[in-house]
C-alpha atoms as a PDB file:
ATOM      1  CA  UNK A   1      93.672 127.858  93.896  1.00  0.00           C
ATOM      2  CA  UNK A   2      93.807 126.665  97.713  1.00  0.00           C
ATOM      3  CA  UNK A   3      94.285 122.712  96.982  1.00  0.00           C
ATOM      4  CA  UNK A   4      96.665 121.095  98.818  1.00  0.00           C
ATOM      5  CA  UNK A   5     100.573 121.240  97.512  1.00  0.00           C
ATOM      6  CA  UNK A   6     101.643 117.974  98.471  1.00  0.00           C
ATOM      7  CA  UNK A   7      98.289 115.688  97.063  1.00  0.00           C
ATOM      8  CA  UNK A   8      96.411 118.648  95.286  1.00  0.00           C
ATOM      9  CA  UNK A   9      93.222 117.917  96.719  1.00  0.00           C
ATOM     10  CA  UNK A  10      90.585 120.615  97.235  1.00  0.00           C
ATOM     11  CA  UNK A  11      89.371 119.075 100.536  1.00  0.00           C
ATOM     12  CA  UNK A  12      90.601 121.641 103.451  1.00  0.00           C
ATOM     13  CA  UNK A  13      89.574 123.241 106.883  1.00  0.00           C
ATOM     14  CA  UNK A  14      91.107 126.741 108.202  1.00  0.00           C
ATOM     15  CA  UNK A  15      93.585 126.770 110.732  1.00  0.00           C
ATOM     16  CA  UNK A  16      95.818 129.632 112.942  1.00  0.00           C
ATOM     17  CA  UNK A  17      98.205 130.631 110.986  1.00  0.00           C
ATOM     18  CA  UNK A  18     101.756 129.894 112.809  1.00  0.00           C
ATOM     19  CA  UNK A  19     105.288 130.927 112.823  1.00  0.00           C
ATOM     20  CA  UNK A  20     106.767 134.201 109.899  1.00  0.00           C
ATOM     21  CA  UNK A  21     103.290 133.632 108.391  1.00  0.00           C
ATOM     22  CA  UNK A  22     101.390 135.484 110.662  1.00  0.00           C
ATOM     23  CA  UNK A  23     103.450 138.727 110.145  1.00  0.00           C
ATOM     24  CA  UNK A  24     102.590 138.975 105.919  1.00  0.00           C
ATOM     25  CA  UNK A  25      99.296 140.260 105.142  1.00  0.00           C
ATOM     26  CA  UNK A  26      97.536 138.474 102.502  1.00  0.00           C
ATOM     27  CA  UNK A  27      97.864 135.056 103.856  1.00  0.00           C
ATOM     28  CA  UNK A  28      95.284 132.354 105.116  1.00  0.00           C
ATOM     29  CA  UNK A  29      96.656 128.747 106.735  1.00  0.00           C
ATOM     30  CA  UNK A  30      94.639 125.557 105.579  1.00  0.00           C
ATOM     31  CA  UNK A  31      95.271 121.933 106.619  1.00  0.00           C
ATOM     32  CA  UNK A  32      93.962 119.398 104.242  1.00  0.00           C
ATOM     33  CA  UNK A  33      91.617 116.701 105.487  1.00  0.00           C
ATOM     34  CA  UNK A  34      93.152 113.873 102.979  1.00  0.00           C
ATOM     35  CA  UNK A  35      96.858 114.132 104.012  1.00  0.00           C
ATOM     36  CA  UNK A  36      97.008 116.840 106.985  1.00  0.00           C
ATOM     37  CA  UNK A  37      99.230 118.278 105.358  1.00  0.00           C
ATOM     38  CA  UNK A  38      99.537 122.199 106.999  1.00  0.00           C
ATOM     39  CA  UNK A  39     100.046 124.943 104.187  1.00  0.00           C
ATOM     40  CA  UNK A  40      98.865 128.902 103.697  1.00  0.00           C
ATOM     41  CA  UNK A  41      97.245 130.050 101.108  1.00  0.00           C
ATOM     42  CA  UNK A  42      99.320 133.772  99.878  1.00  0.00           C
ATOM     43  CA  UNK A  43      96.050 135.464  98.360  1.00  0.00           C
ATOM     44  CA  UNK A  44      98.513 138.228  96.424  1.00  0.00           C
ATOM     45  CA  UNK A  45      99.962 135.864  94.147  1.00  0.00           C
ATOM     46  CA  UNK A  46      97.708 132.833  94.291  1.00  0.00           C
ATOM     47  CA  UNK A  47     100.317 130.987  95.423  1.00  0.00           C
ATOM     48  CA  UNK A  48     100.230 127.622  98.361  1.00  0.00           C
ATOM     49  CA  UNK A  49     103.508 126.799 100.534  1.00  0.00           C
ATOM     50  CA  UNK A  50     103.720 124.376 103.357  1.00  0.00           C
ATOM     51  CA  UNK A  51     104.336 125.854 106.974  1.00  0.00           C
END
């Protein structure tokens, strides 16, 4: 589940990851298209957090 946490829409692009979330493995950073709204994606637990 990569949708956005702040509107929860599935309409994203990739971006660098930036800051602590470049250290932990597992993560990929998204920007949604509707809000731009940056977040990454924590593939381990399936889990979306804003940067």
């Amino acid at each position: 589940m990569k949708s956005c946490p702040k509107c929860k829409s599935e309409s994203r692009h990739r971006m660098m990851r930036k800051g602590i979330v470049k250290i932990i493995p597992g993560t990929r950073g998204y920007a949604c298209d509707n809000c731009n709204t940056q977040y990454a994606w924590f593939s381990l637990i399936n889990r979306t957090f804003k940067v």
